[in-house]
Protein backbone atom coordinates (compact mmCIF):
# COMPACT_ATOMS: atom_id res chain seq x y z
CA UNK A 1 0.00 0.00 0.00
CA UNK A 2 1.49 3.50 -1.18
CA UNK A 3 0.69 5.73 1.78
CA UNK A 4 -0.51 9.14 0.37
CA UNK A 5 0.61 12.76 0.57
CA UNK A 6 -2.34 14.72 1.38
CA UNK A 7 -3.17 17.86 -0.38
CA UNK A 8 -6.07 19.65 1.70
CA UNK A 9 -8.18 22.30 0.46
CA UNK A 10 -6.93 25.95 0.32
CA UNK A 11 -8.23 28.06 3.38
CA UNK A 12 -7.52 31.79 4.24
CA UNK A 13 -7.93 32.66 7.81
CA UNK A 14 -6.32 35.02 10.77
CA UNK A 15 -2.36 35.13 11.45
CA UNK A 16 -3.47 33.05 15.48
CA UNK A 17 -5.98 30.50 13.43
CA UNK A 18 -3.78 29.87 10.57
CA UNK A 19 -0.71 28.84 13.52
CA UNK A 20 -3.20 27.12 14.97
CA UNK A 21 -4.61 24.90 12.59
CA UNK A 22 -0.65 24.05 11.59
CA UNK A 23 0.19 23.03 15.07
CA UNK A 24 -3.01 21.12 15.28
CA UNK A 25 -2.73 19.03 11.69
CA UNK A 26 0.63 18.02 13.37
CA UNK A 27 -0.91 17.16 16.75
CA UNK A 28 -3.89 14.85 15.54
CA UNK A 29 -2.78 12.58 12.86
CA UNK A 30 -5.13 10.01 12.35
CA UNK A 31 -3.10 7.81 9.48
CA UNK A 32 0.74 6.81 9.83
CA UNK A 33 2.69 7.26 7.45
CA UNK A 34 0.58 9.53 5.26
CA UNK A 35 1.64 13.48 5.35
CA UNK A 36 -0.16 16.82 5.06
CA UNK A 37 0.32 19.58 2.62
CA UNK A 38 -1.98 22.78 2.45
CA UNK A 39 -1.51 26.31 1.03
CA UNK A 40 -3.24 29.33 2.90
CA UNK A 41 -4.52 32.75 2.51
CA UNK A 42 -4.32 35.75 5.50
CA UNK A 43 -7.59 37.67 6.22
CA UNK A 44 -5.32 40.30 7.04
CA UNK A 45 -1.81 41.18 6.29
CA UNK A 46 0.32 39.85 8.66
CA UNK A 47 3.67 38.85 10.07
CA UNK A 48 4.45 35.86 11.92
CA UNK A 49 7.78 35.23 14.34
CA UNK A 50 9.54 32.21 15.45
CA UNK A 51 8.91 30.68 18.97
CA UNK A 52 12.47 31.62 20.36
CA UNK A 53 12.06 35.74 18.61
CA UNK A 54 12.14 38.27 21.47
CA UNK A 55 8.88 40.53 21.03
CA UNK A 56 11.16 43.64 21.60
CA UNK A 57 13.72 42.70 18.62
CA UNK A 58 10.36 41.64 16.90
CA UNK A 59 8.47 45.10 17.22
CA UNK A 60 11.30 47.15 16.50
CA UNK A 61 11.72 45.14 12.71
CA UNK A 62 8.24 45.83 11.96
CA UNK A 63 7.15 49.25 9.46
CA UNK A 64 5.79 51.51 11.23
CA UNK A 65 2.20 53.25 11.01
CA UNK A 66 0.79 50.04 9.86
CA UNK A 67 -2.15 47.93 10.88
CA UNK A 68 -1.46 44.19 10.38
CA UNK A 69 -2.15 40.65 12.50
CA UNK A 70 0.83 39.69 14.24
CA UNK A 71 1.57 35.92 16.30
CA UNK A 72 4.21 33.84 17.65
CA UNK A 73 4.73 30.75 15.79
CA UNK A 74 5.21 27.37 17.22
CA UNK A 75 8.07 26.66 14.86
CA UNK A 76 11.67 28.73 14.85
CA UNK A 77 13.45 31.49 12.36
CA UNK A 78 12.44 34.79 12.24
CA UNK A 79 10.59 37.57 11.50
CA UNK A 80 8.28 36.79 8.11
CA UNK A 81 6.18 39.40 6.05
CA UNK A 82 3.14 37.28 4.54
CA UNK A 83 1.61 40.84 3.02
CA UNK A 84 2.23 39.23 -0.64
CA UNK A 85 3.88 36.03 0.25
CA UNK A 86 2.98 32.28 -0.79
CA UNK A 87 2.60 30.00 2.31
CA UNK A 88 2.17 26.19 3.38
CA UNK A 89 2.83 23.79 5.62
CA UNK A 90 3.90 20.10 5.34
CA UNK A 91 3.13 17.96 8.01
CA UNK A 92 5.11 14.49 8.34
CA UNK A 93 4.11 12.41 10.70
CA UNK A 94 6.66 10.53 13.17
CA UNK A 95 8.04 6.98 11.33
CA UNK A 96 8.94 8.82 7.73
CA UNK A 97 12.19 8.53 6.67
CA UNK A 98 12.62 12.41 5.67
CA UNK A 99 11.11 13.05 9.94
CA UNK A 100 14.17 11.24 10.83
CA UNK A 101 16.54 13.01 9.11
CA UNK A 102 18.60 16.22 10.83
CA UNK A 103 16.68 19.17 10.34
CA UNK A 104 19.28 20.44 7.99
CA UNK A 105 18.56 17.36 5.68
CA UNK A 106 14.89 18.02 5.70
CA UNK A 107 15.02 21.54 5.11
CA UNK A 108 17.03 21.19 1.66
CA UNK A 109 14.95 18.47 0.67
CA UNK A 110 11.95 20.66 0.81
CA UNK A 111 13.70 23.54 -0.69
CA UNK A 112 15.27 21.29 -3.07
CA UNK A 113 11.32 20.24 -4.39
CA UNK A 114 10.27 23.94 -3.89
CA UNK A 115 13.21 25.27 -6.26
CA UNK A 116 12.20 22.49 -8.86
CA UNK A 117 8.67 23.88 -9.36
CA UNK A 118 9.49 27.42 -9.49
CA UNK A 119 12.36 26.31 -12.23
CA UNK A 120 9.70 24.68 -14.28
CA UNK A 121 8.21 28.06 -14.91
CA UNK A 122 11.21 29.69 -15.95
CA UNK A 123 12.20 31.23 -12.27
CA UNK A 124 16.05 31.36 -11.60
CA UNK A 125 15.99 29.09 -8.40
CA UNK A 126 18.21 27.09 -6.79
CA UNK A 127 19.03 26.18 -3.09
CA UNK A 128 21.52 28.57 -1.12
CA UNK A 129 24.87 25.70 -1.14
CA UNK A 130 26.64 27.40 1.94
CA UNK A 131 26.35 29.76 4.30
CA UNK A 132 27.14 33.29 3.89
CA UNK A 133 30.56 34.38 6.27
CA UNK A 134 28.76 36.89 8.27
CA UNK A 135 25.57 34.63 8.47
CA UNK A 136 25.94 33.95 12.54
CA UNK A 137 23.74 35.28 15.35
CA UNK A 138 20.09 35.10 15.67
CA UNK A 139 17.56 35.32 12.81
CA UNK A 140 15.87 38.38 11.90
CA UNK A 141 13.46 39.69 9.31
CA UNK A 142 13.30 36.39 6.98
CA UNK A 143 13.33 37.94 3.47
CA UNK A 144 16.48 40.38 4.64
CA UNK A 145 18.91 37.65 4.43
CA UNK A 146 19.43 33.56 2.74
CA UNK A 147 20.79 30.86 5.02
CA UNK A 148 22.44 28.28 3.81
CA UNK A 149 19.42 26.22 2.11
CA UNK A 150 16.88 28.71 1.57
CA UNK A 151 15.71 29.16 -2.50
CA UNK A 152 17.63 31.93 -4.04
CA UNK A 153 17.90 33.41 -7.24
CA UNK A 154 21.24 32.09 -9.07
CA UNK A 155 22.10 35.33 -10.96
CA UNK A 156 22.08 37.70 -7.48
CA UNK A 157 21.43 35.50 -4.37
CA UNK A 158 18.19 36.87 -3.48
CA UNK A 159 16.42 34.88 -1.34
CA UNK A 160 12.68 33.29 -2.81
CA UNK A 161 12.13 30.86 -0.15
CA UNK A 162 12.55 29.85 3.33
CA UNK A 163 10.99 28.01 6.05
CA UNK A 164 11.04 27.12 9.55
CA UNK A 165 10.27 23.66 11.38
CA UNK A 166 9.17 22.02 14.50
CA UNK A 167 9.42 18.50 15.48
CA UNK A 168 7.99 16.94 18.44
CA UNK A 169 7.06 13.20 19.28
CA UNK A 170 3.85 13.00 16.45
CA UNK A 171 6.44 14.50 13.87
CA UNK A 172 7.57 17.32 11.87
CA UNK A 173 5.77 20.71 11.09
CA UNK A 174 7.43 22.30 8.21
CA UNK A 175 6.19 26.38 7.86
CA UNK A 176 7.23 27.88 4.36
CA UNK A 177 7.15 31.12 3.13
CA UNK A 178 7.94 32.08 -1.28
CA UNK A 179 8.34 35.87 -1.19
CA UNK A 180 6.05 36.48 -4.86
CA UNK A 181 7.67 39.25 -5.98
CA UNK A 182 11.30 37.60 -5.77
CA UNK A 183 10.47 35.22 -7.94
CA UNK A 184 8.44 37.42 -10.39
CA UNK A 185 5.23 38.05 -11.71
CA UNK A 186 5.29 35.66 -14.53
CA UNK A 187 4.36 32.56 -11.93
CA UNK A 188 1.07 30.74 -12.53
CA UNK A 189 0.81 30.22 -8.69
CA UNK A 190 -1.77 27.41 -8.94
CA UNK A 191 0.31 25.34 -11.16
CA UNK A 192 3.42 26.23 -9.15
CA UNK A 193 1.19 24.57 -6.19
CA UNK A 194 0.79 21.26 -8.35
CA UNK A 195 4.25 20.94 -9.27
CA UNK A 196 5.73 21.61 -6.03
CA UNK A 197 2.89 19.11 -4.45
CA UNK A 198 4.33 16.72 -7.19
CA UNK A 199 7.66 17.15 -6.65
CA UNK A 200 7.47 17.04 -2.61
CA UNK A 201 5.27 13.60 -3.78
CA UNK A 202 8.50 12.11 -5.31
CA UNK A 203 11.01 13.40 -2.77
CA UNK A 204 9.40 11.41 -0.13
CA UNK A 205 8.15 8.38 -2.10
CA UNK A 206 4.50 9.43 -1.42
CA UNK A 207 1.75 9.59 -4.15
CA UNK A 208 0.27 13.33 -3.54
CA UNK A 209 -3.67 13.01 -4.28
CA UNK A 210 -6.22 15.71 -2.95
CA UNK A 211 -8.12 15.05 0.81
CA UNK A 212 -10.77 16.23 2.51
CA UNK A 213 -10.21 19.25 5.26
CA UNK A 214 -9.56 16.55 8.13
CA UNK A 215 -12.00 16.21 11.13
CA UNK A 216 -10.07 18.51 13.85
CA UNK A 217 -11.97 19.67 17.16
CA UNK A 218 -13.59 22.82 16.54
CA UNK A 219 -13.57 23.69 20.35
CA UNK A 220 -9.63 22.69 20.21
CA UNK A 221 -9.24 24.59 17.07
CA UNK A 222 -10.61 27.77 18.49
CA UNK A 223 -9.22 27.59 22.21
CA UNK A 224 -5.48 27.23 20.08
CA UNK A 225 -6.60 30.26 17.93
CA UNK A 226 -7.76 32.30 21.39
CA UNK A 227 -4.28 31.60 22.78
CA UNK A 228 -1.76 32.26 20.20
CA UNK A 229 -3.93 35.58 19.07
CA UNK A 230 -3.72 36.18 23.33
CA UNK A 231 -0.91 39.19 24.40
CA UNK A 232 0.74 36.37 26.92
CA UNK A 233 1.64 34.30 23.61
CA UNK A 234 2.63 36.92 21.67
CA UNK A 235 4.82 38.40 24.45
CA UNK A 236 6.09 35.45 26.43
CA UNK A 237 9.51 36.39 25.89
């Protein structure tokens, strides 16, 4: 039996519910061995942060004079701008061989799939070999600066792509972010969503086939979406 990569249905929702609903498709996985892939929309524009970001640092990246939804995410990295941004999340569930790799492994092999659909529409992508000499310390406002595996553009070394994950005993939540006007306006963004479902597909020796929006608790859904939209998440450290 081929277990399946799932593709859910697109859904567009706040900054808190859409960090919610990640956490949560990685917390109540009904079928081993199977994984989750789904692209979202933002109600509002909005920046997300990584779990380890001090709010400080965080509020003093962000443009000023704007209104926009703001939340911690579960998952690391930094600072991300999702005002005109592409996002997903792949879910893999505890048991796959790509959830036991290193989290560097992972993290190119995603990019790796990522960089192979945007190439397919004639975008000059490829994943970041090495790290850039001045590339220590902690991470700050994601589309700033590449690490070493993010998509970049070949000709310049702008950064496309990058992603952060989180992996706890049910498995590994994978957060992704392509920056649309980095890699142009010529993509076709819905095939761009096929091929890189189809290439993820083959990277992890799963056949990627369309689901149903799975059968989370509503009341869990929305208690998740009341904290992380609640000023002690936001400002815990």
């Amino acid at each position: 039996m081929a277990f399946p990569l799932q593709l859910l249905p697109d859904r567009t929702g706040s900054a808190a519910e859409n960090m919610a609903v990640d956490f949560l498709l990685l917390q109540r996985f009904p079928q081993p061995g199977a994984a989750r892939f789904r692209h979202y929309g933002w109600h509002r524009p909005a920046f997300t942060f990584g779990y380890s970001q001090k709010i400080a640092a965080i509020r003093a990246s962000l443009p000023p004079g704007e209104t926009f939804d703001l939340c911690r995410r579960a998952t690391g990295g930094g600072l991300v701008d999702h005002r005109d941004d592409w996002t997903y999340c792949l879910v893999i569930p505890r048991g796959h061989p790509l959830e036991e790799q290193p989290a560097p492994h992972s993290y190119r092999v995603v990019h790796e799939a990522l960089a192979a659909a945007l190439r397919a529409q004639g975008v000059d992508a490829i994943v970041k070999s090495a790290p850039d000499e001045a590339a220590d310390g902690p991470a700050g406002v994601c589309f700033q600066r590449a690490e070493k595996s993010d998509v970049v553009r070949s000709a310049d070394g702008g950064k496309i792509a990058g992603a952060a994950q989180k992996r706890n005993k049910h498995g590994l939540l994978f957060q992704g972010s392509v920056w649309r006007p980095a890699a142009g306006a010529a993509v076709d963004w819905e095939k761009f969503q096929d091929d890189f479902a189809a290439q993820l597909g083959t990277a992890m020796g799963l056949a990627a086939e369309p689901a149903p929006w799975p059968e989370l608790n509503e009341e869990e859904v929305s208690g998740l979406t009341e904290r992380y939209a609640s000023p002690e998440w936001l400002e815990q450290r």
